[in-house]
Protein backbone atom coordinates (compact mmCIF):
# COMPACT_ATOMS: atom_id res chain seq x y z
CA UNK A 1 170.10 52.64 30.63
CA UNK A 2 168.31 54.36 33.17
CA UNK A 3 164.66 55.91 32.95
CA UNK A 4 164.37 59.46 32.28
CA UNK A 5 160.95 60.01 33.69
CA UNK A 6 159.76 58.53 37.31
CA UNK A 7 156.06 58.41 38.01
CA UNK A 8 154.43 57.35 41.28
CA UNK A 9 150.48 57.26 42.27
CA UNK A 10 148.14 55.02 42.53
CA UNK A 11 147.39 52.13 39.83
CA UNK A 12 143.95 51.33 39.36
CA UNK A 13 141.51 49.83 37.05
CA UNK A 14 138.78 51.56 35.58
CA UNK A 15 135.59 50.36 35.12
CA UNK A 16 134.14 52.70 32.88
CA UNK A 17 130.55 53.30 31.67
CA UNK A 18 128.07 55.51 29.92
CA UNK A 19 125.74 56.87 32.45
CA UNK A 20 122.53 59.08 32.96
CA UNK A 21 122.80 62.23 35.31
CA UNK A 22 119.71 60.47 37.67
CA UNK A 23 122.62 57.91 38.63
CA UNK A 24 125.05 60.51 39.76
CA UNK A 25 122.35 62.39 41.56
CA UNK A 26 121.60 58.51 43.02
CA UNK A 27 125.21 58.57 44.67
CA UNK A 28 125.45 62.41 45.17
CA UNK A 29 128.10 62.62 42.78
CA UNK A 30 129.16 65.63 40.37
CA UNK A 31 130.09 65.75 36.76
CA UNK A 32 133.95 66.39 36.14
CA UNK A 33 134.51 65.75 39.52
CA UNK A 34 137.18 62.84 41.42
CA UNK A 35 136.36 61.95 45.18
CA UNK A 36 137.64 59.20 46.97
CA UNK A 37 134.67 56.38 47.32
CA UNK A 38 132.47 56.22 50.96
CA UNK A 39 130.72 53.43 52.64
CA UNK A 40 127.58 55.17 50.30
CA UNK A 41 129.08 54.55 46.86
CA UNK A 42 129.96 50.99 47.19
CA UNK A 43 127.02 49.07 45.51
CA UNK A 44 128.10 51.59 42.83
CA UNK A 45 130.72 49.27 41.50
CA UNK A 46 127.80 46.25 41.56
CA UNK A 47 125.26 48.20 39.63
CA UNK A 48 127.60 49.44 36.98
CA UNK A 49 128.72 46.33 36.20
CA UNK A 50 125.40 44.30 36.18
CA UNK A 51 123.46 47.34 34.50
CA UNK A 52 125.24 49.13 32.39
CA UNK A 53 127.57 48.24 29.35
CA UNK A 54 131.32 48.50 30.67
CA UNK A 55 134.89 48.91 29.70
CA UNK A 56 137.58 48.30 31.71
CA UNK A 57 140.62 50.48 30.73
CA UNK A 58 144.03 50.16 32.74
CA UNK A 59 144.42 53.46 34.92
CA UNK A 60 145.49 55.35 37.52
CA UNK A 61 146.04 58.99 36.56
CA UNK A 62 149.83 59.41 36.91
CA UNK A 63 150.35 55.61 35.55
CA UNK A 64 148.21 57.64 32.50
CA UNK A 65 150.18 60.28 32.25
CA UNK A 66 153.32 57.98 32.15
CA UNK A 67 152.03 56.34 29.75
CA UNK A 68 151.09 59.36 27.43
CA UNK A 69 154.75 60.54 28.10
CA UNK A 70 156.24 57.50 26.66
CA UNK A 71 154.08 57.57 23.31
CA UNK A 72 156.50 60.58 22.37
CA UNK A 73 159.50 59.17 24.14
CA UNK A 74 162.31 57.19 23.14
CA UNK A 75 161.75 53.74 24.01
CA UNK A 76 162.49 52.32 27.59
CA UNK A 77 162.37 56.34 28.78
CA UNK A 78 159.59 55.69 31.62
CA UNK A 79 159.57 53.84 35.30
CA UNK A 80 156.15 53.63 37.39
CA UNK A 81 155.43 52.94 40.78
CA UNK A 82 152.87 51.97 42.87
CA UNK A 83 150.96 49.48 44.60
CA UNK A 84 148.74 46.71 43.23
CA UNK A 85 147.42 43.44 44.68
CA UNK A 86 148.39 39.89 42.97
CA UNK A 87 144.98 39.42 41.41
CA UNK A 88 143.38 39.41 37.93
CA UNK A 89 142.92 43.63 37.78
CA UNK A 90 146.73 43.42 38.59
CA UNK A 91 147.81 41.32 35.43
CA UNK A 92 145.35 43.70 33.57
CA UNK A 93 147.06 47.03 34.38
CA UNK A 94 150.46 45.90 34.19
CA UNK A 95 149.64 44.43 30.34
CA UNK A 96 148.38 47.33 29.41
CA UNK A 97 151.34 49.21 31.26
CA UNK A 98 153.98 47.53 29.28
CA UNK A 99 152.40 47.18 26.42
CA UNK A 100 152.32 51.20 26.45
CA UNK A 101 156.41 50.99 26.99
CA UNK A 102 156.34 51.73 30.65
CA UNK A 103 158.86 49.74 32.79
CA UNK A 104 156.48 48.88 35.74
CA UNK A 105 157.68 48.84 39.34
CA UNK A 106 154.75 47.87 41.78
CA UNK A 107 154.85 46.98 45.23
CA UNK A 108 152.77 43.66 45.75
CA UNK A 109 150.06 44.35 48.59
CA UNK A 110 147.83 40.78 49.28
CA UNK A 111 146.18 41.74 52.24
CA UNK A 112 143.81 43.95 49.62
CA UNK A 113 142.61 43.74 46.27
CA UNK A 114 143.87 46.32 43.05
CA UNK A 115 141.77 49.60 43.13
CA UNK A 116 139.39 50.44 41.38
CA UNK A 117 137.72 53.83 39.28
CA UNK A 118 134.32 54.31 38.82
CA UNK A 119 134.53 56.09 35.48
CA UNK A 120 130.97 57.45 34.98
CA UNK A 121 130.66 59.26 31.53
CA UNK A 122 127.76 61.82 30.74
CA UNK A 123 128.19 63.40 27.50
CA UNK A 124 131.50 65.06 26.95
CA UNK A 125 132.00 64.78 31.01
CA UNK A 126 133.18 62.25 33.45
CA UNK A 127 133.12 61.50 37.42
CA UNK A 128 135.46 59.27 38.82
CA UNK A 129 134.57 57.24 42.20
CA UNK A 130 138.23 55.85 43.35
CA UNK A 131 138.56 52.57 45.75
CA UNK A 132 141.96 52.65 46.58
CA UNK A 133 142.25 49.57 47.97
CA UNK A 134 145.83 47.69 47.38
CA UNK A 135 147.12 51.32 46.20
CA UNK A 136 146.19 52.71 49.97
CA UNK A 137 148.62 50.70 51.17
CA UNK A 138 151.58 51.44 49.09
CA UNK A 139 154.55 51.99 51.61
CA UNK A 140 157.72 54.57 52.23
CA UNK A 141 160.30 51.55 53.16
CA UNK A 142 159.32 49.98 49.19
CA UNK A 143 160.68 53.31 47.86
CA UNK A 144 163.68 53.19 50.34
CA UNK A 145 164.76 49.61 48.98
CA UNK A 146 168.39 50.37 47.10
CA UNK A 147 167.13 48.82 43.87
CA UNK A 148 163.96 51.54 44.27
CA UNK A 149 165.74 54.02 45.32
CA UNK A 150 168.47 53.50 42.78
CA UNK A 151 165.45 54.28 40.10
CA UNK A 152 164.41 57.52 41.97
CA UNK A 153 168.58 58.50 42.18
CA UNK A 154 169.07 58.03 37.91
CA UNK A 155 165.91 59.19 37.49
CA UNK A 156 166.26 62.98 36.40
CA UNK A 157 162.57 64.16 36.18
CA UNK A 158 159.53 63.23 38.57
CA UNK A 159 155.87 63.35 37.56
CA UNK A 160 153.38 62.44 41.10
CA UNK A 161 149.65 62.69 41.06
CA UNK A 162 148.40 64.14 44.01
CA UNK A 163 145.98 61.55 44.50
CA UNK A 164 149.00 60.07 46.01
CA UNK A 165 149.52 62.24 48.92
CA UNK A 166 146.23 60.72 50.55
CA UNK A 167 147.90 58.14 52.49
CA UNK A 168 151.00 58.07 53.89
CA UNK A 169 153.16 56.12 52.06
CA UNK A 170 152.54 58.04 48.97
CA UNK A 171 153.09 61.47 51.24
CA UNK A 172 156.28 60.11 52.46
CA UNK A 173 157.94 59.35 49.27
CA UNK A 174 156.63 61.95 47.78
CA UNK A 175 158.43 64.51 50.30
CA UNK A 176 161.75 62.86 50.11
CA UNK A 177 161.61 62.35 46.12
CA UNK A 178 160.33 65.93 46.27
CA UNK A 179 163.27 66.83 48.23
CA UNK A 180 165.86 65.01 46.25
CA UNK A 181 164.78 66.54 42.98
CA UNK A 182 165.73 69.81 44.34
CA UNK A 183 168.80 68.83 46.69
CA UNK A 184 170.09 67.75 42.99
CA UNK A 185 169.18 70.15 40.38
CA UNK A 186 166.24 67.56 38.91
CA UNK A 187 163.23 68.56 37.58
CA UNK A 188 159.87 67.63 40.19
CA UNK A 189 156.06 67.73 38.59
CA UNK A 190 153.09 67.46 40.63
CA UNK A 191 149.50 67.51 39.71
CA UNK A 192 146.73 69.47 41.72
CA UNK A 193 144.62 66.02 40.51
CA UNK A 194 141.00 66.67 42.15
CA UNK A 195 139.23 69.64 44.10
CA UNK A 196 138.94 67.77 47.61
CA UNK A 197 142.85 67.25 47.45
CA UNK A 198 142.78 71.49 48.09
CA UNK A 199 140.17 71.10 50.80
CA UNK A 200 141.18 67.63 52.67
CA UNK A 201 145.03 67.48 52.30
CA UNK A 202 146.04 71.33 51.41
CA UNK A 203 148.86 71.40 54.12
CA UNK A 204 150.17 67.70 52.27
CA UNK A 205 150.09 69.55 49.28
CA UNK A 206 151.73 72.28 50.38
CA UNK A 207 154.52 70.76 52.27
CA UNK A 208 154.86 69.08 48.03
CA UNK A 209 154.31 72.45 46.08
CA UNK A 210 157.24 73.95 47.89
CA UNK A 211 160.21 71.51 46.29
CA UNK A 212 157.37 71.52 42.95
CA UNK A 213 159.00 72.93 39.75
CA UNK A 214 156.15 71.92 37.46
CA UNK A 215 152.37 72.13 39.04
CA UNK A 216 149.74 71.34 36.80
CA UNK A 217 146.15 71.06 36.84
CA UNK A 218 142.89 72.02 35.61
CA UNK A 219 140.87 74.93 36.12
CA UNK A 220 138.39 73.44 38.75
CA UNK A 221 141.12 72.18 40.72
CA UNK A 222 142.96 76.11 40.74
CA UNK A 223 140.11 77.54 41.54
CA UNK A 224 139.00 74.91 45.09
CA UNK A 225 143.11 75.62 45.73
CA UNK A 226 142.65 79.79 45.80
CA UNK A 227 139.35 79.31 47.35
CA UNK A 228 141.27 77.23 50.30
CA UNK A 229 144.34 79.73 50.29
CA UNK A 230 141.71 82.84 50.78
CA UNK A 231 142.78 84.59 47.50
CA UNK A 232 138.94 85.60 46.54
CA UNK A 233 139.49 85.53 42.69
CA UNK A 234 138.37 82.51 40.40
CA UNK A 235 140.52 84.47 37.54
CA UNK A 236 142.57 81.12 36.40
CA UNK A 237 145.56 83.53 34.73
CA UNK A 238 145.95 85.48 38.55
CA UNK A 239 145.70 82.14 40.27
CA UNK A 240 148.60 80.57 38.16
CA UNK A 241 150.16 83.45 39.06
CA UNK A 242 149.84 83.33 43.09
CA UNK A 243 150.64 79.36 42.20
CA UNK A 244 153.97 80.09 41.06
CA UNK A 245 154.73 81.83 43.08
CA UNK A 246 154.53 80.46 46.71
CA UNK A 247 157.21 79.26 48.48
CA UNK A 248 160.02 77.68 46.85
CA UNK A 249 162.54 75.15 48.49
CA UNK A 250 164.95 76.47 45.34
CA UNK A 251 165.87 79.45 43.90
CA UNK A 252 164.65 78.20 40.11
CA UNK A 253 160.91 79.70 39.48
CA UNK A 254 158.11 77.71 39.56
CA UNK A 255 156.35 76.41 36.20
CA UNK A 256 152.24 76.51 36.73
CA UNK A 257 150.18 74.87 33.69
CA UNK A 258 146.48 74.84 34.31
CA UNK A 259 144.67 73.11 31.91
CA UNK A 260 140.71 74.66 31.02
CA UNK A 261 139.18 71.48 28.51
CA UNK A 262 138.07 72.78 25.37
CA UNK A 263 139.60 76.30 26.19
CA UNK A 264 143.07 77.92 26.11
CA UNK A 265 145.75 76.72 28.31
CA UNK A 266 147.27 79.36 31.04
CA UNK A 267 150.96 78.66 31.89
CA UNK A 268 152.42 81.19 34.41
CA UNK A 269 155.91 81.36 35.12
CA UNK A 270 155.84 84.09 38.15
CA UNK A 271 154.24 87.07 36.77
CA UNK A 272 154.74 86.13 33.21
CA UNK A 273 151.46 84.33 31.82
CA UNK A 274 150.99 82.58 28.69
CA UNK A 275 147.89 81.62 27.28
CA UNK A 276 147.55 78.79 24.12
CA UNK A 277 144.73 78.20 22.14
CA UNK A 278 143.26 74.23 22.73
CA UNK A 279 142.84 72.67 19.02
CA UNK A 280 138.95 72.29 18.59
CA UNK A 281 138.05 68.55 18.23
CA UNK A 282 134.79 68.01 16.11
CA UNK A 283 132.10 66.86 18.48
CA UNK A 284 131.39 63.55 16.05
CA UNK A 285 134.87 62.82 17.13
CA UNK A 286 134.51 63.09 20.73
CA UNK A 287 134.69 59.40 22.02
CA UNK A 288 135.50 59.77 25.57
CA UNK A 289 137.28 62.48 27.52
CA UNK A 290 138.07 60.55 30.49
CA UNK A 291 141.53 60.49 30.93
CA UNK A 292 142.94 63.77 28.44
CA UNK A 293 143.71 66.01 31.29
CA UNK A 294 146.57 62.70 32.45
CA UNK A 295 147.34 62.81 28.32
CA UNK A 296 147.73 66.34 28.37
CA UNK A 297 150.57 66.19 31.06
CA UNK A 298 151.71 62.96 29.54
CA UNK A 299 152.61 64.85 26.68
CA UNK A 300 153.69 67.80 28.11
CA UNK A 301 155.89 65.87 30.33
CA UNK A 302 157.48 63.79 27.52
CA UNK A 303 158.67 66.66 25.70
CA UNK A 304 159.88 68.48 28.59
CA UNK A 305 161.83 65.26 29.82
CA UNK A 306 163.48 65.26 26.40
CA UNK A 307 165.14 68.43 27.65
CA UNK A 308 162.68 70.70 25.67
CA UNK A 309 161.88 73.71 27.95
CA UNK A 310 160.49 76.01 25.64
CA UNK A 311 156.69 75.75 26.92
CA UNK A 312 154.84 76.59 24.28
CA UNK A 313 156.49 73.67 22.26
CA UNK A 314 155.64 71.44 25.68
CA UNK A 315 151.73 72.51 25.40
CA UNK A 316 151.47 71.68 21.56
CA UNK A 317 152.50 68.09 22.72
CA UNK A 318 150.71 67.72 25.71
CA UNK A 319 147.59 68.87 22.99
CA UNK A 320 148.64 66.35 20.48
CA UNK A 321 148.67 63.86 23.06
CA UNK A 322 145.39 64.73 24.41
CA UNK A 323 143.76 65.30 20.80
CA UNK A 324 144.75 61.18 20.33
CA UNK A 325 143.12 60.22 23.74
CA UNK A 326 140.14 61.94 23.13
CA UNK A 327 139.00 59.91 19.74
CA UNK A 328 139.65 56.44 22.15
CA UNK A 329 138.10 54.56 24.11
CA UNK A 330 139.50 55.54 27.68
CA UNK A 331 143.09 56.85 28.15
CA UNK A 332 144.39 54.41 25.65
CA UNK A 333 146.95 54.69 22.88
CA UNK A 334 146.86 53.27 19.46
CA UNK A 335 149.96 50.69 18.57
CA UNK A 336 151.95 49.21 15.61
CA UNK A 337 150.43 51.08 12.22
CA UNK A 338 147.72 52.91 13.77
CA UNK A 339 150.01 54.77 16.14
CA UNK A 340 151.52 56.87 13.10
CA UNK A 341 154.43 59.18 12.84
CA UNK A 342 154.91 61.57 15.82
CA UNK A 343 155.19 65.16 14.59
CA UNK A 344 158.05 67.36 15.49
CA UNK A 345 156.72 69.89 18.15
């Protein structure tokens, strides 16, 4: 049977830890922020591990929201790709992967080991620190092998981070998956992921957000994007809005969801906003946030995938979705007894 939902980004493993704010201001780093690790934030990875209490949590933020999708999904609904050395980390993320549901289609890279996240958790907040590493290397002519390209052809709904439009494997197959999605009336989601993706790689995201039927991301993200575009407003329901409506490679309109944490949701649909209340969680509950922005679209994207286009049933389930990663460890998902029934949304 084939998969319903493709996914492609870059698998990593997180290395997660509780943190004080003098260790990001040690690496010059920013709560709720994402950057791409320099030459100055590798003994990071040394000191977390040898100082602080860690947990290492299979990741990648589209191989999250994948697996969030699935949770509500028939079984055997999701495919992922990306790229991931043949090392220990490897083994770890592809365990966790499957054991999640998702059919996992990685391109073995040995001339580099499995990347790596820096989760660094203050509070309610998390920066992540990102070593690509195997995942950099992840390469157009994988996703142009007929048995890969066969998944992206049955495939009738496409989720891609934009952390994968970085290098330019990722770019390329993004494009032409991009491009195929709308060539063939199938539905194409891409997230804004992190704010330097706006202000290193705007014209790569660009040349993506014009064949994009479903752009999502968070509040911080829309607001780097306008400031890049020159739109002088940080008002998240007009720049959802102005989203939605650039360019289109189709004439179908453009879906924009930005997500705002603990506050409402905007969804924009041209000129016609929606805003949805975000179900308080009770601070005791809190565990970790890291990762409920991927859940969010995870279960957004499940619903929607199940032919469900009536958005404001899509947000309740991306909500649900996020309300269960939130009380975990991680973006993790309970199993077996503990997963519970799934309510109808």
């Amino acid at each position: 049977m084939p998969y319903a939902l493709l996914a492609l980004e870059n698998p990593l493993l997180d290395i997660q830890a509780n943190v004080s704010d003098d260790l990001l201001a040690k690496y010059n780093l920013k709560a709720n922020d994402a950057i791409l690790a320099g030459a100055e934030h590798q003994p990071l990875y040394t000191e977390l591990v040898e100082e602080y209490k860690v947990v290492y949590v299979a990741g990648g933020a589209a191989q999250n929201t994948a697996r969030g999708a699935q949770y509500i999904m028939p079984p055997n609904s999701t495919v992922y790709m990306g790229a991931v050395s043949n090392d220990a980390y490897a083994d770890t993320i592809k365990k966790a992967a499957e054991a999640d549901g998702i059919k996992t289609n990685y391109q073995i890279i040995t001339s580099a080991p499995t990347g790596t996240c820096a989760a660094l958790i203050t509070g309610h907040h998390r920066s992540l620190v990102t070593n690509l590493g195997a995942a950099d290397l992840f390469t157009y002519e994988f996703v142009q092998q007929p048995e890969n390209w066969k998944l992206v052809e049955e495939a009738q709904y496409y989720y891609v981070g934009g952390f994968f439009l970085t290098h330019d494997g990722g770019y390329n197959s993004s494009v032409a998956i991009s491009e195929h999605a709308a060539k063939n009336n199938k539905t194409f989601a891409l997230n804004l992921s992190a704010p330097f993706l706006s202000e290193f790689f705007k014209e790569r995201l660009d040349a993506i957000i014009k064949n994009t039927d479903i752009l999502m991301g968070n509040e911080t993200e829309a607001r780097t994007y306008a400031k890049q575009a020159g739109w002088d407003t940080e008002d998240v329901t007009i720049i959802a809005t102005k989203l939605s409506e650039l360019p289109k490679g189709n004439a179908r309109p453009r879906t924009v969801v930005i997500t705002q944490g603990a506050d409402e949701t905007v969804v924009a649909v041209g000129k016609e906003v929606q805003s949805f209340p975000t179900p308080k969680v009770a601070d005791q509950d809190i565990v970790d946030t890291n990762g409920c922005g991927d859940a969010f679209c995870g279960g957004f994207m499940g619903l929607y995938a199940q032919g469900v286009t009536d958005l404001a049933r899509c947000v309740k389930a991306g909500q649900y979705v996020a309300g269960i990663v939130i009380k975990q460890v991680g973006p993790t998902f309970p199993h077996g007894e503990a997963k519970g029934t799934i309510p109808t949304f």
